[in-house]
N, C-alpha and C. Protein backbone atom coordinates (compact mmCIF):
# COMPACT_ATOMS: atom_id res chain seq x y z
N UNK A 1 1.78 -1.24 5.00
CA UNK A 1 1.55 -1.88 6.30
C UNK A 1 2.80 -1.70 7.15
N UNK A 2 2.58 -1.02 8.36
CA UNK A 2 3.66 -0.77 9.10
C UNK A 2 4.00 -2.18 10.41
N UNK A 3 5.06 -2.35 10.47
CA UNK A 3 5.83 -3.52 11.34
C UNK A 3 5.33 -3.08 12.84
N UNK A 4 4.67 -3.97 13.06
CA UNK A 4 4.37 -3.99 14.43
C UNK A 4 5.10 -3.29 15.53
N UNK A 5 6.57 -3.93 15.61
CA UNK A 5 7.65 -3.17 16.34
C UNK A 5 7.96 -1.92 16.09
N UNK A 6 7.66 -1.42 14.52
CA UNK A 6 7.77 -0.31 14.60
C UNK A 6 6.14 0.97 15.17
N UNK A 7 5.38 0.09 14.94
CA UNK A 7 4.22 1.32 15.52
C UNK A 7 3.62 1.03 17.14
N UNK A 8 4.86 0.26 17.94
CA UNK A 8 4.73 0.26 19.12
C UNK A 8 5.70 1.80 19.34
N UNK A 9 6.50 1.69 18.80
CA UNK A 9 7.68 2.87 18.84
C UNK A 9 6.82 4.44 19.49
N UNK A 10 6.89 4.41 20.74
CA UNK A 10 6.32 5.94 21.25
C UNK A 10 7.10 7.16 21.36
N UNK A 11 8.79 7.08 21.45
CA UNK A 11 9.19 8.49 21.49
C UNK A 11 10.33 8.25 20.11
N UNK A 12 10.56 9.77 19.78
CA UNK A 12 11.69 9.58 18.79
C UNK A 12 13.12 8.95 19.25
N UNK A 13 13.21 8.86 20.13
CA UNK A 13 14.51 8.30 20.90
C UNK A 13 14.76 6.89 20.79
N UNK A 14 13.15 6.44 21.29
CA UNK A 14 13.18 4.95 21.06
C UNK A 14 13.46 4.33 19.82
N UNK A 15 12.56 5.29 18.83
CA UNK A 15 13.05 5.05 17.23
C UNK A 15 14.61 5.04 16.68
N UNK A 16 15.35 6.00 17.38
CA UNK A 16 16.43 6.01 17.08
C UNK A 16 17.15 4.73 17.56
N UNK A 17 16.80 4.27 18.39
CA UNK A 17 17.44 2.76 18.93
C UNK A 17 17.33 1.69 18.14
N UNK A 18 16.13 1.93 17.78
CA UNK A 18 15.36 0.44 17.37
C UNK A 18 16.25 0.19 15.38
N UNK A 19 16.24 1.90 15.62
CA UNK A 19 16.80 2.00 13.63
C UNK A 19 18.37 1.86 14.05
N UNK A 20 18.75 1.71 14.53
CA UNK A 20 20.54 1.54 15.04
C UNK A 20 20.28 -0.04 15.11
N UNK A 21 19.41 -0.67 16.15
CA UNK A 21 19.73 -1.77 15.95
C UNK A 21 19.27 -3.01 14.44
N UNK A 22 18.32 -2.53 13.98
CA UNK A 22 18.01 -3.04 12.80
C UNK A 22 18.89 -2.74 11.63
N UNK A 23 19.71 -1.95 12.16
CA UNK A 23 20.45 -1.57 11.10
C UNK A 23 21.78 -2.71 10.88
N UNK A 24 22.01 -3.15 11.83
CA UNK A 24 23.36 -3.67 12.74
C UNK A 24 22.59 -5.15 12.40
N UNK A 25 21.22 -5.21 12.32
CA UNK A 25 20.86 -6.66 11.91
C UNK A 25 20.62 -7.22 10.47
N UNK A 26 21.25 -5.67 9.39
CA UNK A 26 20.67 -6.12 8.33
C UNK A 26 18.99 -5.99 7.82
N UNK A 27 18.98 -5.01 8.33
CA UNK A 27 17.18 -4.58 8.52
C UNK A 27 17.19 -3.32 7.87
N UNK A 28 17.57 -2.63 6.87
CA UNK A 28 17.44 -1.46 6.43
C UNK A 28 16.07 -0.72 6.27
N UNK A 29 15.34 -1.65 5.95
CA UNK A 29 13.62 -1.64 5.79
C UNK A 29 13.19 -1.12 7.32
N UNK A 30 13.77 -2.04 8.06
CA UNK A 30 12.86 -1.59 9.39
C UNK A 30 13.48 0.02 10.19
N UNK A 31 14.93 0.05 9.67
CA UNK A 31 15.62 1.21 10.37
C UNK A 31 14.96 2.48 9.31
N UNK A 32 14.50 2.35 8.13
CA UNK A 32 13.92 3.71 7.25
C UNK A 32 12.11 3.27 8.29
N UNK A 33 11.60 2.48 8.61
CA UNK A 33 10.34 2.54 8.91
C UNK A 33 10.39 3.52 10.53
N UNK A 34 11.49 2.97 11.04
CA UNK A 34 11.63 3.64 12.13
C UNK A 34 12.19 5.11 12.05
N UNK A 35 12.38 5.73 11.06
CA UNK A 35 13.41 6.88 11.12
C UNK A 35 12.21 7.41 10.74
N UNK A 36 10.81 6.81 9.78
CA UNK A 36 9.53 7.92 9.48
C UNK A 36 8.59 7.85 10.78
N UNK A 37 8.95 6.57 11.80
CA UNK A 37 7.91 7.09 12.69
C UNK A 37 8.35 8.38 13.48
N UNK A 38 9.85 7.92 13.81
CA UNK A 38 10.41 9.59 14.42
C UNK A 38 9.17 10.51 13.76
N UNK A 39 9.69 10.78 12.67
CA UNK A 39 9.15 12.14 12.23
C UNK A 39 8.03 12.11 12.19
N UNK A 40 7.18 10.96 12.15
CA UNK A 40 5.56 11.34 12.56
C UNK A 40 5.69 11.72 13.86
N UNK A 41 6.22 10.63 14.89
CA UNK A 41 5.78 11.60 16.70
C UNK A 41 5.92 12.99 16.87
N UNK A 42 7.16 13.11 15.93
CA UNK A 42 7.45 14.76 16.20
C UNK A 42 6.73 15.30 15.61
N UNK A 43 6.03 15.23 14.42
CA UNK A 43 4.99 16.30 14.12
C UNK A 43 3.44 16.32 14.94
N UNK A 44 3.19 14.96 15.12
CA UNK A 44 1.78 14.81 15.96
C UNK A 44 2.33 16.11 16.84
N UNK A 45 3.41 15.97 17.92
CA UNK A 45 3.58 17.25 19.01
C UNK A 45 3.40 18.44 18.85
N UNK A 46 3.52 18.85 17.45
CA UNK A 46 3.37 20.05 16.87
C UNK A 46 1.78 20.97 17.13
N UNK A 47 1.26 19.88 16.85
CA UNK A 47 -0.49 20.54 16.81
C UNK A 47 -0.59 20.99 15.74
N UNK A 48 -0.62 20.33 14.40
CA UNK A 48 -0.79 21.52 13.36
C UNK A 48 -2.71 21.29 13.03
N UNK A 49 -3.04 21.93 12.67
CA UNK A 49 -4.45 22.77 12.40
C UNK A 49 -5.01 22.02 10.97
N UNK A 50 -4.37 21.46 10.26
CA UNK A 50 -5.02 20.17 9.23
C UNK A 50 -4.34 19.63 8.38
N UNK A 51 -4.09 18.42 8.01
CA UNK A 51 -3.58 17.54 6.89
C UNK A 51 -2.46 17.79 6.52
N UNK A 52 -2.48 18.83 5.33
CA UNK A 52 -1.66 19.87 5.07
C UNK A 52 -0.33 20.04 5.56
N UNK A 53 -0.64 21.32 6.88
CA UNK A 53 0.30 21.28 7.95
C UNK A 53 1.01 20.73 8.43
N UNK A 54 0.28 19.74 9.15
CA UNK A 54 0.87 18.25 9.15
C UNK A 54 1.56 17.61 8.88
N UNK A 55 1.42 17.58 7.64
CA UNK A 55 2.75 17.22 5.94
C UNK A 55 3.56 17.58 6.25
N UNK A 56 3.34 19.12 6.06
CA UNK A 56 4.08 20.45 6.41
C UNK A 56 5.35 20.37 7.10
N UNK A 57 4.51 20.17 8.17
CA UNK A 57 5.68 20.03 9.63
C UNK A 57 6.57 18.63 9.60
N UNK A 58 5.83 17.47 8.91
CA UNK A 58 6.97 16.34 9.00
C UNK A 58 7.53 16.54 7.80
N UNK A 59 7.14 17.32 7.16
CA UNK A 59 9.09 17.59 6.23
C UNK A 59 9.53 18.17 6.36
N UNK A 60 9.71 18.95 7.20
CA UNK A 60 10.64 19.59 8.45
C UNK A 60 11.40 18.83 9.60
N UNK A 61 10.60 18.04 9.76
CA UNK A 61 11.15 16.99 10.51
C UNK A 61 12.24 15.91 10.10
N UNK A 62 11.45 15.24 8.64
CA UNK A 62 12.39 14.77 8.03
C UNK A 62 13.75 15.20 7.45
N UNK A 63 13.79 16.59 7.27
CA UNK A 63 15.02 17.24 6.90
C UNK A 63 15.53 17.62 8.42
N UNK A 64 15.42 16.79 9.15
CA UNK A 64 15.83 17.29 10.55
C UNK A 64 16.51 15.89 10.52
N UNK A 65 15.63 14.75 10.60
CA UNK A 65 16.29 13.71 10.47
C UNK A 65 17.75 13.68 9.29
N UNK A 66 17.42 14.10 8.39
CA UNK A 66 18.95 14.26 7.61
C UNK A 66 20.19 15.28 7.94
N UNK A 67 19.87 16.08 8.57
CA UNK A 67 20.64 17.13 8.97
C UNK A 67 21.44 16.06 10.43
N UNK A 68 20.86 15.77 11.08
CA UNK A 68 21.14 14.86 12.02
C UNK A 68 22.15 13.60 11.70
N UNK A 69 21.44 12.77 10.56
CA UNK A 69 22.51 11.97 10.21
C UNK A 69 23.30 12.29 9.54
N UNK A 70 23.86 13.24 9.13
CA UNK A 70 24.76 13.99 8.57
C UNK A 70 25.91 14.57 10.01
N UNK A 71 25.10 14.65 10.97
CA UNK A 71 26.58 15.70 12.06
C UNK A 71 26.31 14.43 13.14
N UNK A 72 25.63 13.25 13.16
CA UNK A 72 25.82 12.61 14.01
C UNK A 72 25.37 13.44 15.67
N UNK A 73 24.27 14.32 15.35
CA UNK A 73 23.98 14.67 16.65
C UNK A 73 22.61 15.35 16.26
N UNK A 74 21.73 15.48 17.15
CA UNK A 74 20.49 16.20 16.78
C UNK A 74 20.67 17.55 16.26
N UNK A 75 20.03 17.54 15.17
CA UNK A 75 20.49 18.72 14.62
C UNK A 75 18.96 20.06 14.07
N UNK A 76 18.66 20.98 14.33
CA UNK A 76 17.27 21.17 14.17
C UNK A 76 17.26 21.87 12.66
N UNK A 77 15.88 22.61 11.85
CA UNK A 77 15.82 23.17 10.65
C UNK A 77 16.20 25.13 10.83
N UNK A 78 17.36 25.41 11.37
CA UNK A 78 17.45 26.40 12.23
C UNK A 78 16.90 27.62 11.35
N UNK A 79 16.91 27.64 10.02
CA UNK A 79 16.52 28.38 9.40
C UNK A 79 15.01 28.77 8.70
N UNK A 80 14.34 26.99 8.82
CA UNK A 80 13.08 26.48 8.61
C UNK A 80 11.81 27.32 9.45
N UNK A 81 12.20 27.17 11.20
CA UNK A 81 11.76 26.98 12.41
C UNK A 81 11.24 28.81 12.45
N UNK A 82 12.29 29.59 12.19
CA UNK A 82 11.95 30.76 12.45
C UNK A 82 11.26 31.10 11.42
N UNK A 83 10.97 30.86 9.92
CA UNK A 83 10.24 30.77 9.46
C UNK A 83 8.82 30.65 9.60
N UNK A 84 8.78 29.75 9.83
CA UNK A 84 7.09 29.06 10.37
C UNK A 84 6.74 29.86 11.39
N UNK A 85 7.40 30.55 12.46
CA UNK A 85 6.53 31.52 13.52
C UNK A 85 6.51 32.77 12.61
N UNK A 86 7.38 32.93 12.11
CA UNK A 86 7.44 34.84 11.40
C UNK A 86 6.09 34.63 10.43
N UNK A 87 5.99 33.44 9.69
CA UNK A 87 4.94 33.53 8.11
C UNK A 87 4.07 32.56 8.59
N UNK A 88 3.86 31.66 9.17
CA UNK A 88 2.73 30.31 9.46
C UNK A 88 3.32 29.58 8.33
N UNK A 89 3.63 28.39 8.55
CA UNK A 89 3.63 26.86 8.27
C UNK A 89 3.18 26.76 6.36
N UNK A 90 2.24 27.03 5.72
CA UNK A 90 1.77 27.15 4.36
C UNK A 90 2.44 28.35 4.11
N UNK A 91 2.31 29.22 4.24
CA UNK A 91 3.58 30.74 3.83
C UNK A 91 5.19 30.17 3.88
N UNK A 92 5.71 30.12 4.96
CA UNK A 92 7.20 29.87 4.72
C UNK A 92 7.35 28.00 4.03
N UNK A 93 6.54 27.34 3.94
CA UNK A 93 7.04 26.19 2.53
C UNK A 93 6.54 27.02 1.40
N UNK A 94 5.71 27.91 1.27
CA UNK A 94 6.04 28.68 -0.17
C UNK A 94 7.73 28.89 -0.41
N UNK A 95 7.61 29.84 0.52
CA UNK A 95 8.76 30.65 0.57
C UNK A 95 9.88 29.86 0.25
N UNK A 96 10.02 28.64 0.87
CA UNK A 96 11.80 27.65 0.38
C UNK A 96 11.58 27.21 -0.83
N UNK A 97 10.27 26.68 -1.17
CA UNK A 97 10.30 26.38 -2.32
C UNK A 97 9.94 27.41 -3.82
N UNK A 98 10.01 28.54 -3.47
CA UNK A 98 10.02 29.50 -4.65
C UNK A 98 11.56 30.08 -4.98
N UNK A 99 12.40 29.70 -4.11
CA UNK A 99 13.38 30.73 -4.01
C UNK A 99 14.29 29.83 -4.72
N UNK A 100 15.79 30.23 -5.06
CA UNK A 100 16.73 29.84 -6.02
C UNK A 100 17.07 28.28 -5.69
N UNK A 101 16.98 27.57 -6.71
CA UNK A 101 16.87 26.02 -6.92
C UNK A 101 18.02 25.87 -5.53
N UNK A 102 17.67 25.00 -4.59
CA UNK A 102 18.80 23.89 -4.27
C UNK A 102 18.37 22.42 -3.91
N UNK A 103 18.75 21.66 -4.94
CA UNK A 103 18.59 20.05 -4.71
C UNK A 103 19.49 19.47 -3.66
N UNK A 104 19.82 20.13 -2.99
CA UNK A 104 20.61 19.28 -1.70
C UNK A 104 19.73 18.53 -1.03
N UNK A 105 18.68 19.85 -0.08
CA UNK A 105 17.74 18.72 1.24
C UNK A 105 17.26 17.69 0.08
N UNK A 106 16.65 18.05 -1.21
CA UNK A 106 15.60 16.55 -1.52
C UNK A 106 16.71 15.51 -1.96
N UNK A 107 17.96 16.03 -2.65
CA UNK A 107 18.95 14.76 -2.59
C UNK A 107 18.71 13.75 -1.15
N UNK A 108 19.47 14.71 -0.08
CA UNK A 108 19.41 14.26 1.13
C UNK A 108 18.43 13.13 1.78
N UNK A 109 17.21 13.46 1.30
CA UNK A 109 15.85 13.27 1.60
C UNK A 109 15.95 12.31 0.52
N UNK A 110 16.28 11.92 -0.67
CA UNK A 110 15.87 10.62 -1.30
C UNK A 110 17.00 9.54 -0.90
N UNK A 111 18.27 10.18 -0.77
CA UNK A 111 19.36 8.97 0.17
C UNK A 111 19.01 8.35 1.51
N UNK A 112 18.48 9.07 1.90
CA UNK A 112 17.28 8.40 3.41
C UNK A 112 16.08 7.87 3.05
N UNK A 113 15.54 7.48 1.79
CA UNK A 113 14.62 7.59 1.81
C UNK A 113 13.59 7.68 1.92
N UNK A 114 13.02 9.26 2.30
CA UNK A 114 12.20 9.79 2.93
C UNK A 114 11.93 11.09 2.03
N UNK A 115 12.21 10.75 0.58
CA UNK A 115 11.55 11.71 -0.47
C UNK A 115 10.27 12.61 -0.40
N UNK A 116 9.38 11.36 0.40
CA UNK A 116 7.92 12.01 0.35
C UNK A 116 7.31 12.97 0.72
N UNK A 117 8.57 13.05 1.81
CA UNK A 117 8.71 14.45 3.09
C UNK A 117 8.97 15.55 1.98
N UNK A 118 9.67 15.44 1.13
CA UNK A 118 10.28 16.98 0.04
C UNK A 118 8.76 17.92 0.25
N UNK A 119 9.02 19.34 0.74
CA UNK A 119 8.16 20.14 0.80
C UNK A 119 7.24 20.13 -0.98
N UNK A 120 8.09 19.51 -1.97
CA UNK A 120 7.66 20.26 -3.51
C UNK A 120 6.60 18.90 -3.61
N UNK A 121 7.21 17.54 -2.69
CA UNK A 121 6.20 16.64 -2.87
C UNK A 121 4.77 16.79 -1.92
N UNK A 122 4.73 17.58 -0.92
CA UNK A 122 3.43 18.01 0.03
C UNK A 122 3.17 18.98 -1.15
N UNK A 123 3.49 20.04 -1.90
CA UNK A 123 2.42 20.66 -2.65
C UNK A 123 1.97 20.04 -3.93
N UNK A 124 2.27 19.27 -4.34
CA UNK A 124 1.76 18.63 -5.21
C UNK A 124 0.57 17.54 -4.77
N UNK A 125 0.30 17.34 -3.37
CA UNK A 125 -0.39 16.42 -3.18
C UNK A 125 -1.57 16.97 -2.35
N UNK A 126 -1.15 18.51 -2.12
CA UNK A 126 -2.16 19.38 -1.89
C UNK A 126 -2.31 20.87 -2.40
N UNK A 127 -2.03 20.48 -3.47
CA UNK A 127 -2.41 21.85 -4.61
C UNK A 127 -3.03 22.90 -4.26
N UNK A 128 -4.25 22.74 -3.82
CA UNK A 128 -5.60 23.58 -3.48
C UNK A 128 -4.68 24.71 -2.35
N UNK A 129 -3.72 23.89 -1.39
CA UNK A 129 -3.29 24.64 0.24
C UNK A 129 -2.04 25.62 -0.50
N UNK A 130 -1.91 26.04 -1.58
CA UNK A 130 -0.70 26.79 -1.96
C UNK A 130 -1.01 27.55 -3.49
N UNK A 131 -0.31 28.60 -3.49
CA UNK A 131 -0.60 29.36 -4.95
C UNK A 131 0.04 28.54 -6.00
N UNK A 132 -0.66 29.14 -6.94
CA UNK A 132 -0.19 28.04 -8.30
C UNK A 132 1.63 28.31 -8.73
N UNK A 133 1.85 29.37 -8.30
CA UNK A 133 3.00 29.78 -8.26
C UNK A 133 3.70 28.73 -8.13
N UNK A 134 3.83 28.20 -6.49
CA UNK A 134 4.41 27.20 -5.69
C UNK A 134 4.17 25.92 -6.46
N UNK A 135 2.80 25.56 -6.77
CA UNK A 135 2.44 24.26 -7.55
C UNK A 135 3.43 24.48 -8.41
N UNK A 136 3.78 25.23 -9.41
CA UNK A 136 4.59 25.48 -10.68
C UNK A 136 5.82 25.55 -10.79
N UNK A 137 6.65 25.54 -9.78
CA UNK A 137 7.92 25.18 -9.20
C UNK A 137 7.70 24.02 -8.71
N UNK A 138 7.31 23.28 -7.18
CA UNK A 138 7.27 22.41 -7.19
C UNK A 138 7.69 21.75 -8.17
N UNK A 139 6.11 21.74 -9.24
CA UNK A 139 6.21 20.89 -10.61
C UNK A 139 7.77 20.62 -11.33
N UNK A 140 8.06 21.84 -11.37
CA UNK A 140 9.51 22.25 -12.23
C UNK A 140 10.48 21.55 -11.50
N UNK A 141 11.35 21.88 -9.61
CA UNK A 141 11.66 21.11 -9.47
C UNK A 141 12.23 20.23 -9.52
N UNK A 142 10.84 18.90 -9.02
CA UNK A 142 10.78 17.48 -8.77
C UNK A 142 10.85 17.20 -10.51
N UNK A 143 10.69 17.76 -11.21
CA UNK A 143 10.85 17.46 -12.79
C UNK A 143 12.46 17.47 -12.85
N UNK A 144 13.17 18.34 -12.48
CA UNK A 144 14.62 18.46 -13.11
C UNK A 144 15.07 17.33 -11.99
N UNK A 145 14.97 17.51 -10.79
CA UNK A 145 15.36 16.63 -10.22
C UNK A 145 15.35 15.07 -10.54
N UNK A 146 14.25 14.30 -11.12
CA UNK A 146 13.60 13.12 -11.25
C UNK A 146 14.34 12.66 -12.44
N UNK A 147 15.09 13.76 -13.40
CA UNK A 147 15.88 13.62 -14.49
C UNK A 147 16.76 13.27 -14.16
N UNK A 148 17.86 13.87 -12.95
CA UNK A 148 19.42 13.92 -12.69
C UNK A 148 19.37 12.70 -12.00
């Protein structure tokens, strides 16, 4: 159940206010509720084409949100972004997640917690939208990870 104040929240900007000041009040709960609506508005803008995608695009977002609180300035997925136009959105999250292990973004992503966003956690929760390949990493992974 999301906090009222937070699903009045209409731009990511506003979110960023509202999670600064809840933060400053001892509200950690409400400043992580506000840091996932960010990344929902920003993906609704996206237009993605179903469910999936969707996912897709807000864990991109969410690793945008960490990249951000990390340099203290908006920071985008500069390497993510060109991705997704060169391969489409289901092709390039293959692609990061097949390639040589790095647990940084999902570290990143569980210190914010906003784990759910981890691209290895969208294929596991839509299996069917990716080769078993990807399922099989994923799997692997969120397995070594969930250990450390």
């Amino acid at each position: 159940m999301i906090d009222e104040r937070v699903a009045k929240l209409k731009t990511p900007e506003e979110c960023a206010v509202f999670a600064t000041n809840v933060t400053e009040r001892g509200r950690p709960d409400l400043a992580l509720a506000a840091r996932k609506r960010a990344v929902q508005i920003r993906a609704e803008s996206f237009g993605a084409t179903s469910e999936v995608e969707r996912e897709c695009i807000e864990a991109v977002f969410a690793y945008e949100e960490v990249l951000s609180a990390k340099r203290g300035r908006r920071q985008p997925a500069s390497r993510t972004w060109p991705m997704i136009k060169e391969h489409g959105v289901i092709e390039a999250v293959e692609r990061v997640v097949k390639r040589k292990d790095d647990a940084l973004g999902y570290t990143a992503l569980v210190e914010m917690g906003l784990e759910e966003h981890a691209f290895e956690a969208v294929i596991l929760r839509h299996p069917s939208a990716f080769s078993a390949e990807a399922v099989a990493r994923a799997k692997e992974r969120l397995g070594k990870l969930s250990v450390t």
